[in-house]
Protein backbone atom coordinates (compact mmCIF):
# COMPACT_ATOMS: atom_id res chain seq x y z
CA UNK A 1 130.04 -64.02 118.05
CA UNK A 2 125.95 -63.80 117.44
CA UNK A 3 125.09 -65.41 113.85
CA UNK A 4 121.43 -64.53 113.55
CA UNK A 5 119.78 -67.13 112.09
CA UNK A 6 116.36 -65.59 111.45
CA UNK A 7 118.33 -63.15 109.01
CA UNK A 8 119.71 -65.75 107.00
CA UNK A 9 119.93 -65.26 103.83
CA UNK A 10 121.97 -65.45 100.08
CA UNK A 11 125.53 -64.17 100.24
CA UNK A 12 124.36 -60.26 99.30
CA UNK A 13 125.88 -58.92 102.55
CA UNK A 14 128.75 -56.60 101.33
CA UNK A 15 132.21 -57.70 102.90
CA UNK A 16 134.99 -55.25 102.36
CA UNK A 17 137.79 -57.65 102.09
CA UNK A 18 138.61 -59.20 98.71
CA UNK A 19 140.53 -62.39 99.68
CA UNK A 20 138.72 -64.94 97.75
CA UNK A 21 141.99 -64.24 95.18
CA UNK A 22 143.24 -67.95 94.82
CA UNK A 23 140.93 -68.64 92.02
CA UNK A 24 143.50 -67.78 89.02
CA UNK A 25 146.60 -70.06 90.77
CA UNK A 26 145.60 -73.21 88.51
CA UNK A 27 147.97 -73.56 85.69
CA UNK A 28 146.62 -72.35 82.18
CA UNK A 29 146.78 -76.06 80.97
CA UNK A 30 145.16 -78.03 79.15
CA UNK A 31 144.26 -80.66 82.31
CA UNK A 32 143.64 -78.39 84.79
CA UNK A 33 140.84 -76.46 82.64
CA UNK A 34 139.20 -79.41 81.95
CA UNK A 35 138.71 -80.51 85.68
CA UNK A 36 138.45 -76.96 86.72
CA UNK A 37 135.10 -77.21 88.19
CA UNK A 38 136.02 -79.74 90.74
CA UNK A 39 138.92 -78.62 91.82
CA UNK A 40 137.42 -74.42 92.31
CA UNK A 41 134.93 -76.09 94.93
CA UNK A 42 137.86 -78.29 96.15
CA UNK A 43 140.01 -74.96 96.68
CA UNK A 44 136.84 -73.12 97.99
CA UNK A 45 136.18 -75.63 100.69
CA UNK A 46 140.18 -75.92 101.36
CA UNK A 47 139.80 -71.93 102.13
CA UNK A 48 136.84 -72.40 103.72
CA UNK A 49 138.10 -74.80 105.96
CA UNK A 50 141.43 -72.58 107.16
CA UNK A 51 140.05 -69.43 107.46
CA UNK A 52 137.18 -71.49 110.12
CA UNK A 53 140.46 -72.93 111.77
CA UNK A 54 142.02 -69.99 112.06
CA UNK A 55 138.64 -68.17 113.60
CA UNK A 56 138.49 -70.92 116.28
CA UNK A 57 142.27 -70.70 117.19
CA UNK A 58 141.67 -66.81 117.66
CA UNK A 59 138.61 -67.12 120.03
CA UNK A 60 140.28 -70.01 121.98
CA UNK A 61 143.17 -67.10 122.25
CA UNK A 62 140.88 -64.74 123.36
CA UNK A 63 139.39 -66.85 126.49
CA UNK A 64 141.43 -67.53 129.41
CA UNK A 65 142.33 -70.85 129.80
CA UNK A 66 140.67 -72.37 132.98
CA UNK A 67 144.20 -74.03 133.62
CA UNK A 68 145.92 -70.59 134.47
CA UNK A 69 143.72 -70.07 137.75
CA UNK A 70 144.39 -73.07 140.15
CA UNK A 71 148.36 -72.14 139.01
CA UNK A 72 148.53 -69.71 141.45
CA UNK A 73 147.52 -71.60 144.30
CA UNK A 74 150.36 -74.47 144.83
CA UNK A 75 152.62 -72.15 144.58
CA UNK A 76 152.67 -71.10 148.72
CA UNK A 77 155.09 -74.50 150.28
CA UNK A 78 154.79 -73.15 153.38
CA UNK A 79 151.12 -74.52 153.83
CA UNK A 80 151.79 -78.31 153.99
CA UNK A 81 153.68 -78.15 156.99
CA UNK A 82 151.37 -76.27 159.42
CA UNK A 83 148.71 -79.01 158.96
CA UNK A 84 150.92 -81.27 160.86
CA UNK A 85 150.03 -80.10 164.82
CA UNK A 86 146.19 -80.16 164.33
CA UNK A 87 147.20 -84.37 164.00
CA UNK A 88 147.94 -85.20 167.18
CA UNK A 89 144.99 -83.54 168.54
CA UNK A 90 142.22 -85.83 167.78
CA UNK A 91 144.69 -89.26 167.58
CA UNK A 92 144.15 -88.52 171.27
CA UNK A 93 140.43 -88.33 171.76
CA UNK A 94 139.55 -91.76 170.92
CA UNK A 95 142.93 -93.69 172.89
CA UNK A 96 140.97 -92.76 176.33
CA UNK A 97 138.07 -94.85 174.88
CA UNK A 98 139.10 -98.35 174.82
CA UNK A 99 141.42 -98.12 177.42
CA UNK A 100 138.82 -98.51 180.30
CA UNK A 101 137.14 -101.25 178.03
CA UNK A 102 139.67 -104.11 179.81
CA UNK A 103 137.60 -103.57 183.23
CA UNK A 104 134.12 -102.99 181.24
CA UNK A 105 131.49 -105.94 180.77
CA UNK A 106 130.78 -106.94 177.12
CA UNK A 107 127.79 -104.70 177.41
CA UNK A 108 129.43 -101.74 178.34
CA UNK A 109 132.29 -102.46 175.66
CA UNK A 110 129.92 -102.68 173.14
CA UNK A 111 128.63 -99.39 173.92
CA UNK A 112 131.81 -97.89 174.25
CA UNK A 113 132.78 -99.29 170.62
CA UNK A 114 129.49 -98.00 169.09
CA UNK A 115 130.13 -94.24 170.54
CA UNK A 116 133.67 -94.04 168.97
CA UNK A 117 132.03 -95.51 165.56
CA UNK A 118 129.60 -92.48 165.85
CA UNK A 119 132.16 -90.25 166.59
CA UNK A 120 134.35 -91.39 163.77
CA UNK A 121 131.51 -91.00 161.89
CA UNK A 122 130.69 -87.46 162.72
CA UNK A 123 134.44 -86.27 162.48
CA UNK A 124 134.12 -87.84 158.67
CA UNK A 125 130.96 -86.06 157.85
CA UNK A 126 132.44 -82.23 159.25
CA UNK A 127 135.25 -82.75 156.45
CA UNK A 128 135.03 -80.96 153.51
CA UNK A 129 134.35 -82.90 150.61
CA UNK A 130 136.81 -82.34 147.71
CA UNK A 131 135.22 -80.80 145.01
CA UNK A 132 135.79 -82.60 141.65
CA UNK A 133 137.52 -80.87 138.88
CA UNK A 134 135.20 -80.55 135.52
CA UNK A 135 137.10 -83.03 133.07
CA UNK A 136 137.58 -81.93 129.08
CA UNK A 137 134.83 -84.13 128.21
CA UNK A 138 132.22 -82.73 130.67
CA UNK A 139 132.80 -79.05 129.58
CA UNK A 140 132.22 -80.07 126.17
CA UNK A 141 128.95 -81.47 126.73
CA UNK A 142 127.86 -78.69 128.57
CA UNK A 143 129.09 -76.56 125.84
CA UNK A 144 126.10 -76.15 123.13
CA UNK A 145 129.23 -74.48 120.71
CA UNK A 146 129.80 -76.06 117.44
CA UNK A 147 133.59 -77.25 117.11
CA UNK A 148 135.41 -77.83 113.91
CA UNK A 149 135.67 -81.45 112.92
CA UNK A 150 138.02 -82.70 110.62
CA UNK A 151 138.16 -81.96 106.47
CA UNK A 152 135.91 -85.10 105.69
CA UNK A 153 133.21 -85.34 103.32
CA UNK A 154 130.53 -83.24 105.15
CA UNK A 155 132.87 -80.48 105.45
CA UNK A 156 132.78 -80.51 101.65
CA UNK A 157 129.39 -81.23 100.82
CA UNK A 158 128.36 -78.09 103.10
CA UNK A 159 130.80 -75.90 101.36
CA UNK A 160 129.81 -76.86 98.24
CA UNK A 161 125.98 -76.34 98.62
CA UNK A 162 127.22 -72.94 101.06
CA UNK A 163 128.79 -71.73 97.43
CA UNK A 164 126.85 -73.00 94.86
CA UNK A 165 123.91 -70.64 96.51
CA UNK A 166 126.62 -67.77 96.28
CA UNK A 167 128.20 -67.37 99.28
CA UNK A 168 131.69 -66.19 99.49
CA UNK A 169 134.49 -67.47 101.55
CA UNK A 170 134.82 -64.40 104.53
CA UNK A 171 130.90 -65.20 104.30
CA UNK A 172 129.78 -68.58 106.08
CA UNK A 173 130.07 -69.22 109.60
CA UNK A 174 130.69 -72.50 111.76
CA UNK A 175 127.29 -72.67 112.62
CA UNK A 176 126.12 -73.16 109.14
CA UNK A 177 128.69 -75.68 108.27
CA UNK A 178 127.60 -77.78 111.45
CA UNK A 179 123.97 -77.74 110.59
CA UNK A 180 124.11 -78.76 106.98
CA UNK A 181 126.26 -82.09 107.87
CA UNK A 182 123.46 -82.25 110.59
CA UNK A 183 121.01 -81.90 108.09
CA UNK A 184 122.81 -84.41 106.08
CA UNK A 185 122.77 -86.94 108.68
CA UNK A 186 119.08 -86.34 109.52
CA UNK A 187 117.93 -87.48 106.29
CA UNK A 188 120.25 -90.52 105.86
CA UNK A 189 117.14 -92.93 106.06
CA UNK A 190 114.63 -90.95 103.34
CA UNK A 191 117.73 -90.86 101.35
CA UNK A 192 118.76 -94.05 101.03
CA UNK A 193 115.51 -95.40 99.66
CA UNK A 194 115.02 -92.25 97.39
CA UNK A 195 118.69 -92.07 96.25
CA UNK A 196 119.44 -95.82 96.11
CA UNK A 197 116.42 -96.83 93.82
CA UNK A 198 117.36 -93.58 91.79
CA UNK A 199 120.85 -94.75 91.05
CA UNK A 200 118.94 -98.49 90.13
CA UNK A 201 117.04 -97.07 87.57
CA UNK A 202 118.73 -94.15 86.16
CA UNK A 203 122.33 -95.71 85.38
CA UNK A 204 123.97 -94.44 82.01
CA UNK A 205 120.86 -94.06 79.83
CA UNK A 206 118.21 -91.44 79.08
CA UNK A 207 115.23 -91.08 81.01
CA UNK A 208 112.42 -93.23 79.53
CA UNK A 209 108.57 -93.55 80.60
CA UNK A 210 109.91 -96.96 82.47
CA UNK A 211 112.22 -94.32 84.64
CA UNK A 212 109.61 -91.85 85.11
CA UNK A 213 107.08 -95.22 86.96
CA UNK A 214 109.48 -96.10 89.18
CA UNK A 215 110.75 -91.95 90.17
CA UNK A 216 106.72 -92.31 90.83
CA UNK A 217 106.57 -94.92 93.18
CA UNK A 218 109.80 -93.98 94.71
CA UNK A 219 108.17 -90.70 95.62
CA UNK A 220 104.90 -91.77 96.73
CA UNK A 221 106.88 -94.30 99.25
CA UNK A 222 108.59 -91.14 100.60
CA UNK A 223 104.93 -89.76 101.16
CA UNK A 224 105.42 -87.09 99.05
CA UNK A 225 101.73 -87.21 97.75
CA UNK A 226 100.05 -87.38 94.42
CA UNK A 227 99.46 -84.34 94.14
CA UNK A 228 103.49 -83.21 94.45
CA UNK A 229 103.72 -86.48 92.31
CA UNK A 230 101.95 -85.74 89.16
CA UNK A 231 103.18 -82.35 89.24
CA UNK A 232 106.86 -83.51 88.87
CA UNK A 233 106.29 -86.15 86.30
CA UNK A 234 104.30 -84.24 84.31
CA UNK A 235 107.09 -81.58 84.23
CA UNK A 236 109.28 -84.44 83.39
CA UNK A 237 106.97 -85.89 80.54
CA UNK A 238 106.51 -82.65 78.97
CA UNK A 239 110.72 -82.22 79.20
CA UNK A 240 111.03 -85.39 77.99
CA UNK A 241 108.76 -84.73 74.76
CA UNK A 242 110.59 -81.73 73.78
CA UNK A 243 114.36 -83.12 74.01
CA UNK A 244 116.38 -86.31 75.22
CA UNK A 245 117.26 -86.35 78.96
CA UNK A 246 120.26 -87.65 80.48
CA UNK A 247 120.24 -88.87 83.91
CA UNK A 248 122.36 -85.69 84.72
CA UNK A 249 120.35 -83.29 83.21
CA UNK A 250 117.35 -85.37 84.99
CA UNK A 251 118.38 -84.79 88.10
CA UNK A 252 118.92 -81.35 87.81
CA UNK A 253 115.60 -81.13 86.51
CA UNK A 254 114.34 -83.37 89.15
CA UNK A 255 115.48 -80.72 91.64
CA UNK A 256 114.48 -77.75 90.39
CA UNK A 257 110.78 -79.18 90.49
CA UNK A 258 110.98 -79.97 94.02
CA UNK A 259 112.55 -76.51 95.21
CA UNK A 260 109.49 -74.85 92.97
CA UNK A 261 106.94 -77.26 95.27
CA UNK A 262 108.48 -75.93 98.68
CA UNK A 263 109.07 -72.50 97.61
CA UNK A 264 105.97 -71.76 95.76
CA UNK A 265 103.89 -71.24 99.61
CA UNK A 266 106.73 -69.44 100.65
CA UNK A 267 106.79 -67.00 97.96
CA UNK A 268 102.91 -66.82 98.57
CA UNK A 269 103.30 -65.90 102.11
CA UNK A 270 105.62 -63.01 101.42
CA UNK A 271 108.05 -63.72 103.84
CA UNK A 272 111.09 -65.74 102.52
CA UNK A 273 111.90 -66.28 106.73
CA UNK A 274 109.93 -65.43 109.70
CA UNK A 275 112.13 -63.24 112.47
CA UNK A 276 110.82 -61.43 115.07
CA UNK A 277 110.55 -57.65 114.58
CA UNK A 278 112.85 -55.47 116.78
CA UNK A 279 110.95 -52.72 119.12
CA UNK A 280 107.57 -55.01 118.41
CA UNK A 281 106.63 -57.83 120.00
CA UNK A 282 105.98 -61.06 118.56
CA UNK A 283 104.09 -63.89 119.30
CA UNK A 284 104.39 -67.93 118.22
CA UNK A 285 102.06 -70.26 119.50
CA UNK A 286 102.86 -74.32 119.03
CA UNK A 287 99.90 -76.29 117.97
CA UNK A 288 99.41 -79.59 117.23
CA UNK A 289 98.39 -83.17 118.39
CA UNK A 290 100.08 -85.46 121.22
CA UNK A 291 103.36 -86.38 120.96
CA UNK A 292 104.71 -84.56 117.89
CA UNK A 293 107.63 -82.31 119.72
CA UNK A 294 106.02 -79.40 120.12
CA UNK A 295 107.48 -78.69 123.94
CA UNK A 296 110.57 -79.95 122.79
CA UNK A 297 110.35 -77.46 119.31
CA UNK A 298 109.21 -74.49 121.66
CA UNK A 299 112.58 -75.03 123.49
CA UNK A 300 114.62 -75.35 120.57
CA UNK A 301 113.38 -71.75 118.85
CA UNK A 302 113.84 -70.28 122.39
CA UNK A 303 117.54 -71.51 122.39
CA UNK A 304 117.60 -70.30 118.72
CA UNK A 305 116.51 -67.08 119.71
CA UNK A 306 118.66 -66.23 122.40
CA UNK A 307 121.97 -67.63 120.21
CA UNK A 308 120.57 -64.66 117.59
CA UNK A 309 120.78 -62.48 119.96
CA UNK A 310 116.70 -61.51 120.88
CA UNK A 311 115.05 -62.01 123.92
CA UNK A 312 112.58 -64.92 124.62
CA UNK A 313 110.09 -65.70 127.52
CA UNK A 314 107.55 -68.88 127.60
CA UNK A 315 104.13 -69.41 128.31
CA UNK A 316 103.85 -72.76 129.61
CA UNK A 317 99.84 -72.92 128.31
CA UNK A 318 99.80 -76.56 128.18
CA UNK A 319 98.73 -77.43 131.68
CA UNK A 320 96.66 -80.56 131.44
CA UNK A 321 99.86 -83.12 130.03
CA UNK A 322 101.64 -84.00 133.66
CA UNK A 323 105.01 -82.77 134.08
CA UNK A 324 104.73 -79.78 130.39
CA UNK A 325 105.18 -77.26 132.48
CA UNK A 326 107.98 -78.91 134.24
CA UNK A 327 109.19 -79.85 131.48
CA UNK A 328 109.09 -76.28 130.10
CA UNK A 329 111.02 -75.13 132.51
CA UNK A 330 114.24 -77.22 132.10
CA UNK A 331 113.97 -76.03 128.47
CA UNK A 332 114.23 -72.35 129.69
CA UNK A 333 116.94 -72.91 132.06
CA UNK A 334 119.03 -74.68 129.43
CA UNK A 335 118.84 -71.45 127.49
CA UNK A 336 118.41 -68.69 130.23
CA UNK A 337 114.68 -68.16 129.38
CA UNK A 338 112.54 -67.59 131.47
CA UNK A 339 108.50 -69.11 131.86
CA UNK A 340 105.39 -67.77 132.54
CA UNK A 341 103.42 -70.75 134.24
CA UNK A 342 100.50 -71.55 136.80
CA UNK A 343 101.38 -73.74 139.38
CA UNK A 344 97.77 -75.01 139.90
CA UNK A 345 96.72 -78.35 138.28
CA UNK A 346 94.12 -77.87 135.02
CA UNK A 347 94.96 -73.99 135.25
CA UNK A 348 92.76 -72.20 132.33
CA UNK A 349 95.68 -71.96 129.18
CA UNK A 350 93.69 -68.51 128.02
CA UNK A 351 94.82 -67.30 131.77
CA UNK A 352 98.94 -67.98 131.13
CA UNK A 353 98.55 -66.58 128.42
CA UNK A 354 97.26 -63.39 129.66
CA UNK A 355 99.64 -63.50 132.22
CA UNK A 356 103.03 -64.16 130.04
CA UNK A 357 101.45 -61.38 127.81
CA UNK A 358 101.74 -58.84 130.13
CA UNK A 359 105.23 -59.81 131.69
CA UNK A 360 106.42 -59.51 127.84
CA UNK A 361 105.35 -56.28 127.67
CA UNK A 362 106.56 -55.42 131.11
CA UNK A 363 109.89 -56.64 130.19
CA UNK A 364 110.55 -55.42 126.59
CA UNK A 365 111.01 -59.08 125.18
CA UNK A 366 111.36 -59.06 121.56
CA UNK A 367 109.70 -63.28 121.36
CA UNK A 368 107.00 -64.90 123.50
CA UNK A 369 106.53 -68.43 122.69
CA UNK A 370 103.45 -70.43 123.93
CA UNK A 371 103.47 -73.82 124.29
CA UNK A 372 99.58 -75.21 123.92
CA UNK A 373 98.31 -78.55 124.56
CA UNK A 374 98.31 -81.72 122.28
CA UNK A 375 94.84 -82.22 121.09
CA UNK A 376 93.11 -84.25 118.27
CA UNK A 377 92.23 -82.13 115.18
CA UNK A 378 88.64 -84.79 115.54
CA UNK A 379 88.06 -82.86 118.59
CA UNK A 380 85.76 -79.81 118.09
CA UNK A 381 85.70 -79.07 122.27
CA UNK A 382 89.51 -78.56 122.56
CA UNK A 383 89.79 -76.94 119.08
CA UNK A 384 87.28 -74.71 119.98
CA UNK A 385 89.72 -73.93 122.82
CA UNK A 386 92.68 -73.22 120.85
CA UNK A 387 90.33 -70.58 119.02
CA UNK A 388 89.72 -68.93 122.25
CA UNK A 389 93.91 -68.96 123.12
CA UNK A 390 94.03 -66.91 119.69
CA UNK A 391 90.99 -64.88 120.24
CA UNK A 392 92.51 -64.03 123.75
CA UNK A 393 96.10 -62.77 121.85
CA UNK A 394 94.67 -61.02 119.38
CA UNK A 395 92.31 -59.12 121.94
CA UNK A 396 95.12 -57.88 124.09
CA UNK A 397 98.02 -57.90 121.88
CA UNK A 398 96.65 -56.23 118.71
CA UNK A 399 99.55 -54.63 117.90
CA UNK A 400 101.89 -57.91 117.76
CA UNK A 401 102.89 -59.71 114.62
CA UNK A 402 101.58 -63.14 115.79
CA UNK A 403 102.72 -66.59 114.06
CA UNK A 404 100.72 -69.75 114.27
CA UNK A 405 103.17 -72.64 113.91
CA UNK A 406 101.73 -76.27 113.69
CA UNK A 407 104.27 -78.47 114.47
CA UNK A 408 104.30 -82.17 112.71
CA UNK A 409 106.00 -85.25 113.19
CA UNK A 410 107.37 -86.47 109.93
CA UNK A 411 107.15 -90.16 110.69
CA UNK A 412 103.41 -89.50 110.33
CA UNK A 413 103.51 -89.17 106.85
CA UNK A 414 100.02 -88.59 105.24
CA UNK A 415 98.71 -88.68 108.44
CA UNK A 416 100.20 -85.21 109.13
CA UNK A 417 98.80 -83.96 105.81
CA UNK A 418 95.14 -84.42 107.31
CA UNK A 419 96.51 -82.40 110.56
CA UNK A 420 97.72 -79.48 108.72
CA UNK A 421 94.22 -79.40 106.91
CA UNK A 422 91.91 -79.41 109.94
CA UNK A 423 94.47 -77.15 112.38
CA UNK A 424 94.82 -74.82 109.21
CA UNK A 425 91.06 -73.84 109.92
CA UNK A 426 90.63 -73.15 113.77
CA UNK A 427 94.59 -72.10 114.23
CA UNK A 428 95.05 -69.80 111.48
CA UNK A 429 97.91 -71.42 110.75
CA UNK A 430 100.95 -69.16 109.40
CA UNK A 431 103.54 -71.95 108.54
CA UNK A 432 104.79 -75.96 109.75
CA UNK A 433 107.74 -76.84 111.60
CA UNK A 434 108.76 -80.47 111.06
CA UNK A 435 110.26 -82.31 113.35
CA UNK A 436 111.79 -85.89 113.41
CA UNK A 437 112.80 -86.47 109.87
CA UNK A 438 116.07 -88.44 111.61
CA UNK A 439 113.73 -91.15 112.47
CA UNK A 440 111.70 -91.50 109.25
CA UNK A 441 112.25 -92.76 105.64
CA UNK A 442 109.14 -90.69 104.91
CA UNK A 443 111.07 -87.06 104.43
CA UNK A 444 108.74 -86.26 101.27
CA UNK A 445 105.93 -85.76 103.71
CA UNK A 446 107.73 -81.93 103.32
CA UNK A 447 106.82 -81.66 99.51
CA UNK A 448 102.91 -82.86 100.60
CA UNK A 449 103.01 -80.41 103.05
CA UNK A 450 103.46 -77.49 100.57
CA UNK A 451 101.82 -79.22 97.47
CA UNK A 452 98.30 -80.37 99.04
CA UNK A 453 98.03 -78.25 102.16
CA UNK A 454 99.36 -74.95 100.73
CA UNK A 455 101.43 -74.10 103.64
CA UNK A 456 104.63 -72.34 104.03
CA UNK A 457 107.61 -74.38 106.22
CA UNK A 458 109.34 -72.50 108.38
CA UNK A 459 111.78 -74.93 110.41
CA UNK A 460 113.01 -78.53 110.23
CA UNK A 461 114.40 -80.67 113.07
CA UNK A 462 117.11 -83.68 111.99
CA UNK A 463 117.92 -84.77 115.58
CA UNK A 464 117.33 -84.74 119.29
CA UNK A 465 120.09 -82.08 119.72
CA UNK A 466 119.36 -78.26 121.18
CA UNK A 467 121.20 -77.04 117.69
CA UNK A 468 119.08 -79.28 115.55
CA UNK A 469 116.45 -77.08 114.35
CA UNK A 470 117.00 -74.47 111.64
CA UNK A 471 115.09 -72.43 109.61
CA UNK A 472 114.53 -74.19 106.30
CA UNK A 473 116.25 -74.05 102.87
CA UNK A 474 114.60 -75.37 100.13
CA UNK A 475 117.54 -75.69 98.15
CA UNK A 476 120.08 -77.08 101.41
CA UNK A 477 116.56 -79.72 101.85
CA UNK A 478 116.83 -80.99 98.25
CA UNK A 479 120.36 -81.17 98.43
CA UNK A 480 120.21 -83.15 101.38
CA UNK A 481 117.78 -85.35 100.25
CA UNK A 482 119.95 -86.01 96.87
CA UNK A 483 123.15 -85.69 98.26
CA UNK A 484 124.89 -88.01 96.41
CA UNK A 485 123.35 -87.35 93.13
């Protein structure tokens, strides 16, 4: 089954069937009103979680089991039997050999000895080798499917953020549920210095100025940025004047600033997700400095491209890093993609990229992705050649629907900021993937990003995995980054 995850959106797809039914079971008492909000999600995850069960049980039904097919073949008795003459034949051969050895010299036995080792050898070698059965745990890493884990505390943390944006039950897929617990995960280490000195300061009281310094430092450690800074205290001040805030209230305050930060470029932009258009073809090129993922990124959207059911090819443009356009290509095979490349050492990038071009229109592909070289934003001579890889695209593919993607490493922090300013000028950059935030305590680099630099995000990465990379959510990111809370 294809979930397309460029087309992700709220739950407004109609669904025919009316099953989410269970709500009115709860006793009309007085106990179970009062912890009826708890125990709805609880019941909406429980559903959740069965009707995913019961979806993986079918398509496990539906494939044949790889056990059925070597059934068949022990089934003939008859064969063990016949190998038995063939055994005597070459006991024979070697017998003659070492009989003349007791009137041989040494010399000669020797020799003798070291032509029936060869031949032992060689009559070894002409034996088929057995080949070695795939065990349960090999297939599954091959397999790039999410599986259902158990009912645990991600399971219910997904479903709840899955329904609070108003998704129904026949609505959310397994591949959503496994990337929000990877999500999750991936921001374990911004969270626990955001969350942790939250809970220190917060505890049972109202906010007070004292709160709001610290929820200031605690941000600008994150590398969220003044700018993103001062905009959510001073929302906080001005809340603060009017009424008296509990640390509930607070928080939910608290996040509702930070989805306006990350949502106000995307609103700007248009586009609430970029997808490539059917019957059109579209064009992402990867910028960015050294080392930031970008060949790893440009494999991931290829692999989320073909799981959404489009087709992908890749321009391997970075040729002067040794081994990217090697590289490259075990990215494509991993997803069935195929690369445009030049097999010549310092091969002009403008070139591929004329090339892959015209094999995308040759072949009807829906996404070309081009991978570009890692180069300093400082340097004017190689950004000056990422201006002529754009001025090359949009001279032979007017007609395409081109997105320029800079792609940032969140452990960078501010650093980043200063590389979305300079690429944002020579790339004509259209939105920021950010990759890495596993690895980081410095998540808020995200709110920066859209605050200061003014630019849409388009996809996160929370892990080294093929399936972790994801459009992004501004509400499943501040969830994530206050899960707890």
């Amino acid at each position: 089954m294809v979930f397309d995850w460029f087309k992700r959106g709220g739950g407004e797809q109609p669904q025919p069937t009316p099953t989410p039914s269970p709500e009115p079971t709860p006793e009309p008492t007085a106990e179970s009103v009062a912890t009826s909000p708890e125990d709805e999600a609880m019941a909406w995850a429980r559903e959740a979680f069965a009707r995913l069960k019961a979806q993986q049980a079918q398509a496990s039904e539906d494939q044949p089991s790889p056990t059925s097919t070597p059934l068949p073949i022990p089934s003939p008795q008859p064969e063990p039997p016949q190998p038995e003459p063939p055994l005597p034949t070459p006991a024979p051969e070697p017998l003659p050999t070492p009989a003349p050895s007791q009137g041989l010299s040494l010399l000669e036995q020797a020799a003798a000895q070291r032509q029936q080792r060869q031949q032992d050898q060689d009559a070894r070698a002409l034996e088929p080798e057995p080949t070695p059965t795939p065990t349960p745990a090999q297939t599954a890493a091959v397999s790039d499917e999410p599986t259902l884990g158990d009912f645990d505390d991600d399971f219910t943390w997904s479903a709840e953020v899955l329904a609070a944006q108003g998704r129904r039950v026949d609505d959310i897929s397994l591949e959503e549920i496994d990337w929000l617990g990877r999500l999750r995960r991936g921001l374990e280490k911004t969270r626990q210095g955001f969350v942790s000195g939250l809970l220190e300061n917060l505890g049972d009281d109202p906010l007070t100025p004292e709160v709001l310094d610290d929820l200031e430092t605690l941000l600008l450690r994150a590398d969220a940025g003044v700018q993103a800074t001062d905009q959510v205290l001073d929302a906080l001040r001005q809340r603060m004047n009017v009424e008296v805030v509990d640390p509930a209230e607070g928080i939910r305050f608290l996040k509702e600033q930070l989805r306006g930060l990350l949502d106000a470029p995307i609103a700007a932009s248009g586009a609430q997700l970029i997808a490539p258009e059917r019957d059109r073809l579209n064009i992402w090129l990867m910028v960015g400095v050294n080392g930031v993922g970008k060949t790893t990124t440009l494999g991931k959207l290829a692999n989320l491209a073909v799981r959404s059911g489009y087709s992908a090819l890749i321009a391997a443009a970075d040729t002067f890093r040794a081994a990217a356009v090697q590289q490259v290509q075990v990215w494509g095979k991993r997803s069935d993609v195929p690369v445009v490349s030049n097999p010549s050492s310092n091969a002009d990038p403008a070139a591929v990229v004329f090339d892959a071009i015209g094999a995308a229109r040759s072949r009807g592909t829906d996404l070309l992705l081009v991978d570009t070289a890692g180069r300093l934003q400082t340097k004017h001579n190689l950004m000056e050649e990422l201006q002529k890889v754009r001025k090359i695209i949009d001279r032979l593919a007017p007609e395409a629907k081109v997105e320029s993607l800079l792609i940032l490493d969140a452990s960078q922090g501010q650093n980043g900021l200063r590389q979305a300013m300079a690429f944002a000028k020579a790339a004509g950059l259209t939105g920021v993937v950010i990759t890495k935030l596993d690895g980081t305590a410095r998540g808020g680099v995200a709110l920066a990003v859209s605050s200061e630099a003014g630019l849409p995000i388009r996809f996160i990465g929370a892990g080294e995995g093929i399936r972790d990379l994801r459009p992004f959510n501004s509400y499943e990111f501040v969830e994530a980054l206050l899960a707890g809370r």
